[in-house]
PDB file of N, CA and C in Angstrom:
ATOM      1  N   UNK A   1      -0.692  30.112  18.385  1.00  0.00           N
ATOM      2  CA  UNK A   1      -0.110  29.481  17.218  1.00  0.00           C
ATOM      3  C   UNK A   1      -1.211  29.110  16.239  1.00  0.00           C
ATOM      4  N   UNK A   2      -2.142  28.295  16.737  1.00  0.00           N
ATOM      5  CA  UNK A   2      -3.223  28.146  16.258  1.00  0.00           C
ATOM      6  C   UNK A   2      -3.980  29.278  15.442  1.00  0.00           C
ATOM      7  N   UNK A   3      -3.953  30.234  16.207  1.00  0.00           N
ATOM      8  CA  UNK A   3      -4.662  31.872  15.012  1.00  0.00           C
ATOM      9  C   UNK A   3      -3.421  32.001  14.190  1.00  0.00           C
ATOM     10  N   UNK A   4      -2.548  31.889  14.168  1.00  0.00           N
ATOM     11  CA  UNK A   4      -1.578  32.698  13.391  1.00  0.00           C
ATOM     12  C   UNK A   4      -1.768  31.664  11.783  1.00  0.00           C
ATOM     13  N   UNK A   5      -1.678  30.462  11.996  1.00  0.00           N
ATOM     14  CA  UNK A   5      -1.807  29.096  11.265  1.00  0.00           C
ATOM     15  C   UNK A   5      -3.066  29.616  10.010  1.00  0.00           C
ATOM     16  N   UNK A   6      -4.525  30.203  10.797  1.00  0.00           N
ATOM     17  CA  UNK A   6      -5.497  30.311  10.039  1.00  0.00           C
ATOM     18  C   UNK A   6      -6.242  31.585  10.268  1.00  0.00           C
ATOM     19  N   UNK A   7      -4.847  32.608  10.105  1.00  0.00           N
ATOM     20  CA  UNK A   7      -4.817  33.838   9.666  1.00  0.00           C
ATOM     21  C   UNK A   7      -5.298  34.160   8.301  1.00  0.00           C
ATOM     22  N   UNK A   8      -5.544  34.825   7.274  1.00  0.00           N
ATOM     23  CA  UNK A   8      -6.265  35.207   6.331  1.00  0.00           C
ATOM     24  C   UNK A   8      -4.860  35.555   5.284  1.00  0.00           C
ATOM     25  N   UNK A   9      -4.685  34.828   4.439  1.00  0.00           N
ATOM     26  CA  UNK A   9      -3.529  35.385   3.682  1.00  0.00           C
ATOM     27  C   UNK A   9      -3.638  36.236   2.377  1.00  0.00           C
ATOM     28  N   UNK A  10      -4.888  36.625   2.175  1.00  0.00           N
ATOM     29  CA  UNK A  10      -4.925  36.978   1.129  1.00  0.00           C
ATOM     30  C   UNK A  10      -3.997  38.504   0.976  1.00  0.00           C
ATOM     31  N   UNK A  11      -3.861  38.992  -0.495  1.00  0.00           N
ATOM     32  CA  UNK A  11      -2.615  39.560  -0.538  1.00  0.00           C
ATOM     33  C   UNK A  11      -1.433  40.138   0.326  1.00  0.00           C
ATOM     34  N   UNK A  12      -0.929  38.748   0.896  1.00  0.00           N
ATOM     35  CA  UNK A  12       0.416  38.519   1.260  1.00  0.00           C
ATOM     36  C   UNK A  12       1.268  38.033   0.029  1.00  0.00           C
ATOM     37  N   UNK A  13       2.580  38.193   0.308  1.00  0.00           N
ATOM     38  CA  UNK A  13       2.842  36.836  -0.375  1.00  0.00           C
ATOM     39  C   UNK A  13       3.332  35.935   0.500  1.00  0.00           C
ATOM     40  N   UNK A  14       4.257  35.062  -0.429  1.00  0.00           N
ATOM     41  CA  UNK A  14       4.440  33.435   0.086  1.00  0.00           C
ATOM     42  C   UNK A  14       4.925  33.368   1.721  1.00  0.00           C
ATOM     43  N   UNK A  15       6.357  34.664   1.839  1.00  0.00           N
ATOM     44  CA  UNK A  15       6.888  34.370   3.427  1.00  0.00           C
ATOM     45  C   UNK A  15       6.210  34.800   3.861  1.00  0.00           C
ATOM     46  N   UNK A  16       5.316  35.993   3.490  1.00  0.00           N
ATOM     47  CA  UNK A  16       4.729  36.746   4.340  1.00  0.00           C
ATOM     48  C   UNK A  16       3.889  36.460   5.354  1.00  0.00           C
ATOM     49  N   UNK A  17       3.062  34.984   4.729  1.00  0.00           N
ATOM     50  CA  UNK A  17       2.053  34.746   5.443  1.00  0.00           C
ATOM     51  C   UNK A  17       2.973  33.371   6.702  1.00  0.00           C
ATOM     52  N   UNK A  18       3.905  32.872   6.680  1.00  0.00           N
ATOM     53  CA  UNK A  18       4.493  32.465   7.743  1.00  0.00           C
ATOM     54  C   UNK A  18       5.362  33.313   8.731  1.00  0.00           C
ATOM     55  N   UNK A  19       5.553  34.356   8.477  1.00  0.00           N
ATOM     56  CA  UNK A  19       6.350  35.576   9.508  1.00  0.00           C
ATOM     57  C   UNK A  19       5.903  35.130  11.066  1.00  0.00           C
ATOM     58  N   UNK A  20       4.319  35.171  11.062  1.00  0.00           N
ATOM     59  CA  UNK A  20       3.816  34.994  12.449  1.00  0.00           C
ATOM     60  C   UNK A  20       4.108  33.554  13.122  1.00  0.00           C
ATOM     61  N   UNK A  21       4.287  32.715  12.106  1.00  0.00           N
ATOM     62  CA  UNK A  21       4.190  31.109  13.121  1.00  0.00           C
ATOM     63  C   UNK A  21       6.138  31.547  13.277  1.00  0.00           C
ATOM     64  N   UNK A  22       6.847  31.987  12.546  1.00  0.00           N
ATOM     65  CA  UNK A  22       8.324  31.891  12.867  1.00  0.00           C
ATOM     66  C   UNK A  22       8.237  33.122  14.126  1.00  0.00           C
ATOM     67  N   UNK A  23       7.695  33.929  14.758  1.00  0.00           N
ATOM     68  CA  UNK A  23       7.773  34.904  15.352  1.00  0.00           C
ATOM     69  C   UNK A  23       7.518  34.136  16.787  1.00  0.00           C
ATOM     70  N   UNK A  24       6.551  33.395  16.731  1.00  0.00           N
ATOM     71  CA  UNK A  24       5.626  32.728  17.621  1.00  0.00           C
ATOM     72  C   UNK A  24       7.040  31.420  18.071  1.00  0.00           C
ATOM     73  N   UNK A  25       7.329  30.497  16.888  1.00  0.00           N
ATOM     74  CA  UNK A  25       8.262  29.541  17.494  1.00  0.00           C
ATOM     75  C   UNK A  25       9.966  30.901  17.978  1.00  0.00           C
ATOM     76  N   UNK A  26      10.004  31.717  17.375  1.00  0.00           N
ATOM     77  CA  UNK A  26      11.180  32.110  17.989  1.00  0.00           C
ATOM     78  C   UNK A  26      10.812  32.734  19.695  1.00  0.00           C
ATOM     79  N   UNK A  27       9.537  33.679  20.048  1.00  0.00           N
ATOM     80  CA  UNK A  27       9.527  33.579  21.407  1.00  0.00           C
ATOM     81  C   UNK A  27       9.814  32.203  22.150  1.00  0.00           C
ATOM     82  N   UNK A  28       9.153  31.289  21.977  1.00  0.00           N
ATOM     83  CA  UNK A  28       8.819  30.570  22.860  1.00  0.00           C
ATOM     84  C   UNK A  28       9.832  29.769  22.980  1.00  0.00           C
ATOM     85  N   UNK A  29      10.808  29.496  21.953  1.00  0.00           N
ATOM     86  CA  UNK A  29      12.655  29.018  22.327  1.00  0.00           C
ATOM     87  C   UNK A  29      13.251  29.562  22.673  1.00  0.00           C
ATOM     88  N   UNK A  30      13.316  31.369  22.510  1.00  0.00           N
ATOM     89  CA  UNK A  30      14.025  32.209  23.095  1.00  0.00           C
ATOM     90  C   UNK A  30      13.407  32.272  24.969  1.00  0.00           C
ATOM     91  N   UNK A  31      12.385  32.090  25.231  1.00  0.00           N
ATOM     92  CA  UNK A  31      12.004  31.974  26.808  1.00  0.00           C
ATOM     93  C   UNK A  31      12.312  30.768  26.944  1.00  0.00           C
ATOM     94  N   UNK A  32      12.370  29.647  26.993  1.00  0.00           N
ATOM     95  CA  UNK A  32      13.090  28.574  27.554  1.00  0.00           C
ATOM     96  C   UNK A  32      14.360  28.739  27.594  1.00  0.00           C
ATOM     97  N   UNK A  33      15.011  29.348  26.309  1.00  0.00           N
ATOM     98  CA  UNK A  33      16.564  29.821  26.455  1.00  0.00           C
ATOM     99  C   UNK A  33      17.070  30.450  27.426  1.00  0.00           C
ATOM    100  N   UNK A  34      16.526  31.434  27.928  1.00  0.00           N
ATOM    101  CA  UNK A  34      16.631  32.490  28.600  1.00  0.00           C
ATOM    102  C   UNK A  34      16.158  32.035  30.339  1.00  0.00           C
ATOM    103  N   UNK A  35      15.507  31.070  30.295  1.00  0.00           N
ATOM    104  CA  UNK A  35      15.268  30.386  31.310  1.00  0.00           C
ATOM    105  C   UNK A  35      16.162  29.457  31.801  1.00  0.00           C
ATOM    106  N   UNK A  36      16.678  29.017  30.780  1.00  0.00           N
ATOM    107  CA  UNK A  36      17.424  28.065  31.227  1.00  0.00           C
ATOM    108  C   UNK A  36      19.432  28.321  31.581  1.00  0.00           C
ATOM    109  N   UNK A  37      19.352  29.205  30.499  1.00  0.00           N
ATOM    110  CA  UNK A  37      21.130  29.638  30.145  1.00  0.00           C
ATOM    111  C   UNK A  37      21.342  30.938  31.434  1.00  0.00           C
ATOM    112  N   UNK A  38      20.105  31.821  30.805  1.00  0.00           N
ATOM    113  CA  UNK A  38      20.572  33.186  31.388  1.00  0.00           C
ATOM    114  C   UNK A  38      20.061  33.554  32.890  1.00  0.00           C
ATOM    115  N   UNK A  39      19.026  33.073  32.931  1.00  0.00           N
ATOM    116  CA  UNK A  39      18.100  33.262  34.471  1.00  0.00           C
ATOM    117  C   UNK A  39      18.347  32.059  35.136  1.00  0.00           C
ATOM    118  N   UNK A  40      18.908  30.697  34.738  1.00  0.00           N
ATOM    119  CA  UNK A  40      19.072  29.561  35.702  1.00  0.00           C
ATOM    120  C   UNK A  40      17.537  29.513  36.286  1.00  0.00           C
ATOM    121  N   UNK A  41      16.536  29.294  35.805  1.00  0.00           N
ATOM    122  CA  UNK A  41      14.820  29.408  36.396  1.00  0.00           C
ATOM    123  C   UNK A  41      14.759  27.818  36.774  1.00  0.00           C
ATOM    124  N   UNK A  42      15.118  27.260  35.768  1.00  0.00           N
ATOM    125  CA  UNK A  42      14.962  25.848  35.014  1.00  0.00           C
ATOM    126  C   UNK A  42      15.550  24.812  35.209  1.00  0.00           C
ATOM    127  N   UNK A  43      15.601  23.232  35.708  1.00  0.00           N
ATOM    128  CA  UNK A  43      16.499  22.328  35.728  1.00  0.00           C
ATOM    129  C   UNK A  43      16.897  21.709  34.287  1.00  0.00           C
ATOM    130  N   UNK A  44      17.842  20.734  34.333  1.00  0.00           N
ATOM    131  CA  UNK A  44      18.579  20.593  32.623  1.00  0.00           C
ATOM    132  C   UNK A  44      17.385  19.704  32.319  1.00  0.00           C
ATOM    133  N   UNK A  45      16.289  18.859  33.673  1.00  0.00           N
ATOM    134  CA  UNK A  45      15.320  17.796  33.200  1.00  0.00           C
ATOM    135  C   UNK A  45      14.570  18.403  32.606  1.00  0.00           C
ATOM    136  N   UNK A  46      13.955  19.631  32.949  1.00  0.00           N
ATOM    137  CA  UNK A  46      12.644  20.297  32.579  1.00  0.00           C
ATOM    138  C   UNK A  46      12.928  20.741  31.267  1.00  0.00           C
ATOM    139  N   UNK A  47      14.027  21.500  31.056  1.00  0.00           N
ATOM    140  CA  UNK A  47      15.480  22.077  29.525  1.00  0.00           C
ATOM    141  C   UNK A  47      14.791  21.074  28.390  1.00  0.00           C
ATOM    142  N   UNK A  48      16.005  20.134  29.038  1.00  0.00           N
ATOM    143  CA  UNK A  48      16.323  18.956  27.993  1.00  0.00           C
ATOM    144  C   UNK A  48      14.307  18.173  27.573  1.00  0.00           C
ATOM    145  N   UNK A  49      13.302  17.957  28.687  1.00  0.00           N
ATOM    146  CA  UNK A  49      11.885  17.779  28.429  1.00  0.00           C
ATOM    147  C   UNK A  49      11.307  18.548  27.386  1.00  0.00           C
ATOM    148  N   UNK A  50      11.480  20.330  27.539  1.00  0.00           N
ATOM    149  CA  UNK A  50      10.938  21.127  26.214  1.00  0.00           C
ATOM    150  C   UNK A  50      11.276  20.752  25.548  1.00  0.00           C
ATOM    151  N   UNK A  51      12.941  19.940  25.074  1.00  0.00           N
ATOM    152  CA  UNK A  51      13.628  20.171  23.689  1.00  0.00           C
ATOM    153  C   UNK A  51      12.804  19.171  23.070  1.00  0.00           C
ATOM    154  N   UNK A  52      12.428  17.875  23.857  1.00  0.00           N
ATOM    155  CA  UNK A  52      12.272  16.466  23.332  1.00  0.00           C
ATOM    156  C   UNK A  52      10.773  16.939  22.061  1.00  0.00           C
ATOM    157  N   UNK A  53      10.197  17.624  23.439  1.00  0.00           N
ATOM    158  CA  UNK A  53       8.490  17.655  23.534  1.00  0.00           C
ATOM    159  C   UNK A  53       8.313  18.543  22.228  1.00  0.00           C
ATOM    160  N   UNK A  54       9.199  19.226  21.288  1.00  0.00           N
ATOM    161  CA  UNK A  54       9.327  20.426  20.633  1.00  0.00           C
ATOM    162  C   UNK A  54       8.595  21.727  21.120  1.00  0.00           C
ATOM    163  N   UNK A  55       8.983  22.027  22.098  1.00  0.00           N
ATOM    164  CA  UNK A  55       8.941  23.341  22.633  1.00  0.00           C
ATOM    165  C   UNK A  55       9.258  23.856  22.437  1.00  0.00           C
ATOM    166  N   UNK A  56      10.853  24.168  22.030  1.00  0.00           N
ATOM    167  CA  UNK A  56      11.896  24.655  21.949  1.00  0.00           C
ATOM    168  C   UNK A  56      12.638  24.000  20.875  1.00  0.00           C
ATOM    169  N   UNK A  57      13.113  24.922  19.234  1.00  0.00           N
ATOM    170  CA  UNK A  57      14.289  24.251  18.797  1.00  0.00           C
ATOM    171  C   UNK A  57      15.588  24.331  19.539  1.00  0.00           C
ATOM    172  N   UNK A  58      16.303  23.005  19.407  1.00  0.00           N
ATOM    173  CA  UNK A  58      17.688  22.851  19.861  1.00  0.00           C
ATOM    174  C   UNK A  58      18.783  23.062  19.305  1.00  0.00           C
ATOM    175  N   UNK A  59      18.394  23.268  17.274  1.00  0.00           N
ATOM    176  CA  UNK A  59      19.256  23.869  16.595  1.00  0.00           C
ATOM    177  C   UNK A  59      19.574  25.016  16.949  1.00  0.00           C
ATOM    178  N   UNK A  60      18.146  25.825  16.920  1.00  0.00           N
ATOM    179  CA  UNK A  60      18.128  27.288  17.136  1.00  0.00           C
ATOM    180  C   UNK A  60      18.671  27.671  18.388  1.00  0.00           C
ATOM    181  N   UNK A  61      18.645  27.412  19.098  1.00  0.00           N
ATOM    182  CA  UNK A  61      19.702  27.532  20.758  1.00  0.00           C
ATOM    183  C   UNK A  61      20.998  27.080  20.391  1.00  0.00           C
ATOM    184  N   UNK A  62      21.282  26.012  19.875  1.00  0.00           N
ATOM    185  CA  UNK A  62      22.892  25.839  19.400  1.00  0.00           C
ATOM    186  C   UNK A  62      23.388  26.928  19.013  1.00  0.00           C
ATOM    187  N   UNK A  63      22.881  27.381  17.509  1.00  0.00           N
ATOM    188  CA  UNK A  63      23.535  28.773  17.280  1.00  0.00           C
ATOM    189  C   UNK A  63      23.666  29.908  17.776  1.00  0.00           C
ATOM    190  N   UNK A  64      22.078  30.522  19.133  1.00  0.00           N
ATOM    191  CA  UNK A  64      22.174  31.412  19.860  1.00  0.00           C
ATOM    192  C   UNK A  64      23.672  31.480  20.796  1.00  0.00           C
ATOM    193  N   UNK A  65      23.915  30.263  21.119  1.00  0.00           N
ATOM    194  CA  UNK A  65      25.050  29.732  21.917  1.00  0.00           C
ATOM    195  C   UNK A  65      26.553  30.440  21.427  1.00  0.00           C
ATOM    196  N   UNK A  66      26.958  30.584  20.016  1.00  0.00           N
ATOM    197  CA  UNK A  66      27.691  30.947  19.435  1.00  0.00           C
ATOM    198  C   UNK A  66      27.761  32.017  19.220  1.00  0.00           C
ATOM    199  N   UNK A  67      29.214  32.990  19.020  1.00  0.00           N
ATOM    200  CA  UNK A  67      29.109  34.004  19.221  1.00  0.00           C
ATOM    201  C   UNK A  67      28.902  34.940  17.448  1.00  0.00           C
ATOM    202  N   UNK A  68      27.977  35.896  17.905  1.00  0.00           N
ATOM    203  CA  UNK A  68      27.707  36.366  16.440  1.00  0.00           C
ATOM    204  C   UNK A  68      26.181  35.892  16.201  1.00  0.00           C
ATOM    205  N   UNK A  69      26.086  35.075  16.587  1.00  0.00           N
ATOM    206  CA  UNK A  69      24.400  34.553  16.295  1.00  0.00           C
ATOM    207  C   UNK A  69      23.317  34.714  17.532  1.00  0.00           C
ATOM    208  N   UNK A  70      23.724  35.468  18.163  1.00  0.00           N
ATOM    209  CA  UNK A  70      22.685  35.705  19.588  1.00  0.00           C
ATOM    210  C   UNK A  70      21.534  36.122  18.901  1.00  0.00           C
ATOM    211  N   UNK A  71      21.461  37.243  17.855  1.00  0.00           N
ATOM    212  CA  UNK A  71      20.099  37.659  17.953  1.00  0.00           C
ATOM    213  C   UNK A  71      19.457  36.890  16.420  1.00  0.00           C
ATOM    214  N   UNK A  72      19.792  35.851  16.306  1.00  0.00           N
ATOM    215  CA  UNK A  72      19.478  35.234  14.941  1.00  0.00           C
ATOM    216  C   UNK A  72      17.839  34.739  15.359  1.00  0.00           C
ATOM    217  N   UNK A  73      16.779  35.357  14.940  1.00  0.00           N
ATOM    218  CA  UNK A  73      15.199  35.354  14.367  1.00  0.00           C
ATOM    219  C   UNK A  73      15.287  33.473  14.099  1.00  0.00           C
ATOM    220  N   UNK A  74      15.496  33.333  13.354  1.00  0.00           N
ATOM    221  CA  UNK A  74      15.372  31.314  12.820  1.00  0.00           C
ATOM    222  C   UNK A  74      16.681  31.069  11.932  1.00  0.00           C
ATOM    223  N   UNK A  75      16.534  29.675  12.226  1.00  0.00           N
ATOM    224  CA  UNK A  75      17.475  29.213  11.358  1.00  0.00           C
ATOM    225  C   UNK A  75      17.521  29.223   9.650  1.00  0.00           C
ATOM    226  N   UNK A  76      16.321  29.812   9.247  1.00  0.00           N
ATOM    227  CA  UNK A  76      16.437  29.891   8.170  1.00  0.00           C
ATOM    228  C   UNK A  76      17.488  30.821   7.499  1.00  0.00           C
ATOM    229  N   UNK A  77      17.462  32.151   8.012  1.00  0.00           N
ATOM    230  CA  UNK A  77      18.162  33.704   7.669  1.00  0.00           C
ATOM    231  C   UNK A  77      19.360  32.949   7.774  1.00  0.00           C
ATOM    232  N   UNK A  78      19.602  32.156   7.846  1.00  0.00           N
ATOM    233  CA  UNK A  78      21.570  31.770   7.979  1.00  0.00           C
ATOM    234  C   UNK A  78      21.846  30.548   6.191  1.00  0.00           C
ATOM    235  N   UNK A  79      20.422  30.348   5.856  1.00  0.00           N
ATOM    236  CA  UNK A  79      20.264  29.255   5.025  1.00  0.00           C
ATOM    237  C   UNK A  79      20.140  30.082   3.500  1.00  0.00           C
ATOM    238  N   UNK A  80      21.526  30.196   2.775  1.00  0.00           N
ATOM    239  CA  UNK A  80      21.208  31.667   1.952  1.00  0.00           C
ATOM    240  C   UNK A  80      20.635  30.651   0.405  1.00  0.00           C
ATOM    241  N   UNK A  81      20.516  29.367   0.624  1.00  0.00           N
ATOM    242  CA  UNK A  81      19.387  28.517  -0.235  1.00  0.00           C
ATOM    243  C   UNK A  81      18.574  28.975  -0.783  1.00  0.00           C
ATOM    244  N   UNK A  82      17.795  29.753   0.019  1.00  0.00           N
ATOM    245  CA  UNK A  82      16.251  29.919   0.403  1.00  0.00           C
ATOM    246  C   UNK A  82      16.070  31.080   0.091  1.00  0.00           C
ATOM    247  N   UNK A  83      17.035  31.373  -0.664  1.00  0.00           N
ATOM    248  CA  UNK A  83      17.017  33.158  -0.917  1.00  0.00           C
ATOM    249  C   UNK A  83      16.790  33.200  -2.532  1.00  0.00           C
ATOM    250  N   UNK A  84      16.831  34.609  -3.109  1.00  0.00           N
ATOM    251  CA  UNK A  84      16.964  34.118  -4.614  1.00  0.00           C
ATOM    252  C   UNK A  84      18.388  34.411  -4.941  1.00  0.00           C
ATOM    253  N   UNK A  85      19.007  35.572  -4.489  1.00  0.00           N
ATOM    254  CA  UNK A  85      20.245  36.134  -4.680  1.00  0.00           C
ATOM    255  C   UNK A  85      21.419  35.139  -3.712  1.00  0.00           C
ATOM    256  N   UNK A  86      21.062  34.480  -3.152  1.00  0.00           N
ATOM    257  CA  UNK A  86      22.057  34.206  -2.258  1.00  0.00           C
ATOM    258  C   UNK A  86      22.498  34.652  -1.215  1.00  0.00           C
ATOM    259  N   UNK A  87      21.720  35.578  -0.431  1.00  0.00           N
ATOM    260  CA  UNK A  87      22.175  36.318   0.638  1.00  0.00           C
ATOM    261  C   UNK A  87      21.178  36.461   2.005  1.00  0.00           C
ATOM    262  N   UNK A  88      21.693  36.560   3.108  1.00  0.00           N
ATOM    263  CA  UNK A  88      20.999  36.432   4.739  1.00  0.00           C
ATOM    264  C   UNK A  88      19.681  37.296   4.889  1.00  0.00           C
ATOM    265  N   UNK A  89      19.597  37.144   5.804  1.00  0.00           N
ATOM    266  CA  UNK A  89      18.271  37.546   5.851  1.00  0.00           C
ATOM    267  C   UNK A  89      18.955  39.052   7.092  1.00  0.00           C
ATOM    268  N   UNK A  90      17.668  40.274   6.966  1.00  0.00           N
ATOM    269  CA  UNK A  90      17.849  41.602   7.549  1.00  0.00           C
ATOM    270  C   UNK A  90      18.486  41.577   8.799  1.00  0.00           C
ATOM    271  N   UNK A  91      18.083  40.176   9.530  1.00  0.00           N
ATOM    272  CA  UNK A  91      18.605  39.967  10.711  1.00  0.00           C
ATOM    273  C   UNK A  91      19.909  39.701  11.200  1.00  0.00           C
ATOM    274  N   UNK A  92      20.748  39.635   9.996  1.00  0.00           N
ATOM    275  CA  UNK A  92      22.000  39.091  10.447  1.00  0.00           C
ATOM    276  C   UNK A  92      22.847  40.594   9.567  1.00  0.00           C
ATOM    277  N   UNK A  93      21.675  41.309   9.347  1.00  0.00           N
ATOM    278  CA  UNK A  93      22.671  42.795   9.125  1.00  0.00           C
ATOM    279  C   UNK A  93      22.872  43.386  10.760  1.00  0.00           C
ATOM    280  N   UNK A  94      24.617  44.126  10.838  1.00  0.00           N
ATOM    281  CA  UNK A  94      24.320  44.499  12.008  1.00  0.00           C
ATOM    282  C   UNK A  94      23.429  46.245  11.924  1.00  0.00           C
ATOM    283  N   UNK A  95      23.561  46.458  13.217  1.00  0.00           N
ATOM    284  CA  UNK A  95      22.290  47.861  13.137  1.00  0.00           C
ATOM    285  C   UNK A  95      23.021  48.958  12.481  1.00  0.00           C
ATOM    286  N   UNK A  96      24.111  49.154  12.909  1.00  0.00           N
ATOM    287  CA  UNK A  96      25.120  50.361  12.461  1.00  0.00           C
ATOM    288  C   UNK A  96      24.741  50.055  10.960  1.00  0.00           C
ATOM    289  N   UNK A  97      25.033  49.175  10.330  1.00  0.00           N
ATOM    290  CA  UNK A  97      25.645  49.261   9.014  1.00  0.00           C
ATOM    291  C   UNK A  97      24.204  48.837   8.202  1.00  0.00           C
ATOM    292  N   UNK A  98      22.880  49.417   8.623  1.00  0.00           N
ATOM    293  CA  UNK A  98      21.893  49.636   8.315  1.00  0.00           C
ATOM    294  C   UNK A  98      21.118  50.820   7.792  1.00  0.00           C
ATOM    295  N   UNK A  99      20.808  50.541   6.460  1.00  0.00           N
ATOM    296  CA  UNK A  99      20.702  52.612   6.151  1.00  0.00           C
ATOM    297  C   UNK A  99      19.344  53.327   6.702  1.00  0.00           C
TER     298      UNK A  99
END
């Protein structure tokens, strides 16, 4: 996390140069997720300990939880705010209907 933070940004632009810290927090919630929901690895103490400790977002697992949002990257791509046009981010295109 730390290299990604004081990576070299020069001609990036603005998201570009955070791609890696959102890449980095989406593994590491998606393996506790997956530890905990899908593999049962994990007790709810150790679970519920990552969430506190921010290990793991708990938003971002809420929505994985729901159906339609399994493979949602961050909570941002759902936040069409943050956009200029108003619209999701690549990730919430499905694959078929991708040219």
């Amino acid at each position: 996390m730390r290299e990604a933070e004081t990576e070299p940004h020069e001609g990036k632009r603005k998201v570009e140069s955070l791609w890696p810290i959102f890449r980095i927090h989406h593994q590491k919630t998606r393996y506790i997720f997956d530890l905990f929901y899908k593999r049962k690895a994990i007790s709810r103490e150790l679970y519920e300990y990552c969430i506190k400790e921010g290990y793991a977002d708990k938003n971002l697992i809420a929505k994985w939880k729901k159906q339609g949002y399994e493979n949602l990257c961050c909570l941002r791509c759902i936040q069409t705010r943050d956009t200029n046009f108003g619209t999701n981010c690549i990730c919430r295109v499905p694959k078929s209907k991708l040219e």
